[in-house]
C-alpha atoms as a PDB file:
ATOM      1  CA  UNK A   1      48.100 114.532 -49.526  1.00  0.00           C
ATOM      2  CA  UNK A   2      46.158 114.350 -52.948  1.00  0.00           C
ATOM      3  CA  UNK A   3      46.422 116.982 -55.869  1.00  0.00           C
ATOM      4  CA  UNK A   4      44.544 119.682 -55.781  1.00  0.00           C
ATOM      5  CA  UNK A   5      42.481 120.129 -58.679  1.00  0.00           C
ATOM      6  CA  UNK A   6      40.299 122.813 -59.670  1.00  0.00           C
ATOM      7  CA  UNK A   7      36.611 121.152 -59.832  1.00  0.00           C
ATOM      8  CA  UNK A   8      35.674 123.266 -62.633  1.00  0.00           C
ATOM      9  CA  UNK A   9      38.403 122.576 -65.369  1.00  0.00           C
ATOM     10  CA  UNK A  10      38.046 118.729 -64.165  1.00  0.00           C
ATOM     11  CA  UNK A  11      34.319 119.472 -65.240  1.00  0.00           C
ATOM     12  CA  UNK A  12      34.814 120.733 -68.611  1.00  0.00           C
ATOM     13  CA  UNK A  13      37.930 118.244 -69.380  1.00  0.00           C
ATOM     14  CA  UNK A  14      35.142 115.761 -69.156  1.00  0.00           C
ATOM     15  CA  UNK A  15      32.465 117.433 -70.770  1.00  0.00           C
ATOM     16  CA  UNK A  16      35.162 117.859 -73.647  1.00  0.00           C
ATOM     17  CA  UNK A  17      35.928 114.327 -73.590  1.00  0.00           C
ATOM     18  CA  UNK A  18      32.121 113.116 -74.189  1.00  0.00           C
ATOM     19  CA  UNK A  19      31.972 115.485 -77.243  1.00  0.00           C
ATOM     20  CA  UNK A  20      34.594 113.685 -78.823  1.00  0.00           C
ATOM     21  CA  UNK A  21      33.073 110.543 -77.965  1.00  0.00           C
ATOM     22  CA  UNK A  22      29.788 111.704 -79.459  1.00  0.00           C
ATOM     23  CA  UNK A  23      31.155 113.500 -82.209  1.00  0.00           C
ATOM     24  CA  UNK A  24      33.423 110.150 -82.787  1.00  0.00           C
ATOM     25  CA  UNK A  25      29.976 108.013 -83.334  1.00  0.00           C
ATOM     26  CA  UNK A  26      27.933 110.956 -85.133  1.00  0.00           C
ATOM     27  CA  UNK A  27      31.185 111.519 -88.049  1.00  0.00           C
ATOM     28  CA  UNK A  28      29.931 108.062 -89.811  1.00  0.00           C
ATOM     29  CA  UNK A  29      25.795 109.171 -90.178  1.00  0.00           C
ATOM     30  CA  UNK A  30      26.337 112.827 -90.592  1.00  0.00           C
ATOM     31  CA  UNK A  31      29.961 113.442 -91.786  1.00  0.00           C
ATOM     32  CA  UNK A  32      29.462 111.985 -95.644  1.00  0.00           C
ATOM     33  CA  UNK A  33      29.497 113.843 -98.543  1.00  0.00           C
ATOM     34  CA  UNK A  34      26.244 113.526-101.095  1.00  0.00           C
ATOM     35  CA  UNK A  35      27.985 111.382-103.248  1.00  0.00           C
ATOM     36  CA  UNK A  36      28.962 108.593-100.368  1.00  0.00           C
ATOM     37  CA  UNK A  37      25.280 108.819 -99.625  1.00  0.00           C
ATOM     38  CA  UNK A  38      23.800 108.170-103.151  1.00  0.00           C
ATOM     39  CA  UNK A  39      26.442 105.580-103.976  1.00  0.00           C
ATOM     40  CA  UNK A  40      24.949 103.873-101.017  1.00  0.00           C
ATOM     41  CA  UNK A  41      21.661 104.375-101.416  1.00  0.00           C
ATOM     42  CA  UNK A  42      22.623 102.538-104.947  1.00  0.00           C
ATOM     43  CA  UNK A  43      24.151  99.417-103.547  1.00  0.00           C
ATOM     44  CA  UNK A  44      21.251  99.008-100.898  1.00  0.00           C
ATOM     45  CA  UNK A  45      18.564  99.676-103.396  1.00  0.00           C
ATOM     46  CA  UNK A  46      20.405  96.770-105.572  1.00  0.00           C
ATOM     47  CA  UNK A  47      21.140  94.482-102.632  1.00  0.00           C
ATOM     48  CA  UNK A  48      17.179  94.923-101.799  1.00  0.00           C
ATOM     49  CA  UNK A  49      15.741  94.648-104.945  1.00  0.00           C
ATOM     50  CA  UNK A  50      17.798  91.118-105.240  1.00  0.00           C
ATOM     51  CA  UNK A  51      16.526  90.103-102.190  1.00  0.00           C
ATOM     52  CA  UNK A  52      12.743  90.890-103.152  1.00  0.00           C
ATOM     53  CA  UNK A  53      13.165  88.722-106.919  1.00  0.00           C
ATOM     54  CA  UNK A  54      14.427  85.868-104.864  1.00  0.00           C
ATOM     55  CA  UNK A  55      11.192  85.037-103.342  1.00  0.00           C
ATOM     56  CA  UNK A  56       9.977  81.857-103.670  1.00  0.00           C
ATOM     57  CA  UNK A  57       6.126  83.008-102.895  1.00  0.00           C
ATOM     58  CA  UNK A  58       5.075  86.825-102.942  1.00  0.00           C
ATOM     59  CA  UNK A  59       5.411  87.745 -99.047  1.00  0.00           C
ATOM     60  CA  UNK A  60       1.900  89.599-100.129  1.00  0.00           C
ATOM     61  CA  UNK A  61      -0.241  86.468-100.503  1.00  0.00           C
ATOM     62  CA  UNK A  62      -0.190  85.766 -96.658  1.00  0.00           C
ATOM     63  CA  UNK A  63      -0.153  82.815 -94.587  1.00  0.00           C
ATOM     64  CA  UNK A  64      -1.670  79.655 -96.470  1.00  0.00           C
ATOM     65  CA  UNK A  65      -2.168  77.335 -93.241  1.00  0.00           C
ATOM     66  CA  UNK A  66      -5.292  79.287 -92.980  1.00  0.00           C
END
């Protein structure tokens, strides 16, 4: 014969076990500190404003095959 079990700690065992999971993929987004945040704001605010000066034509003067 099997195990007996008790259905409702098996239930909330697993329940636990997807909160870590979740809180495992939620601690990157939400578990910085202000400063993590701005210095990365920084560095994607530089990254983008390189990308934008390397244009070769303004993306604003639309399609010329008009």
């Amino acid at each position: 014969m099997g195990e007996v079990i008790n259905l409702r700690l098996a239930r909330k065992q697993r329940a636990r076990a997807e909160a870590a999971v979740r809180a495992d993929q939620n601690r990157p987004m939400f578990g910085r500190t202000a400063a993590e945040k701005a210095a990365e704001a920084a560095v994607k605010a530089r990254v983008d404003g390189t990308l934008d000066g390397a244009w070769l034509d303004s993306p604003t003067s639309g399609d010329r095959s008009e």
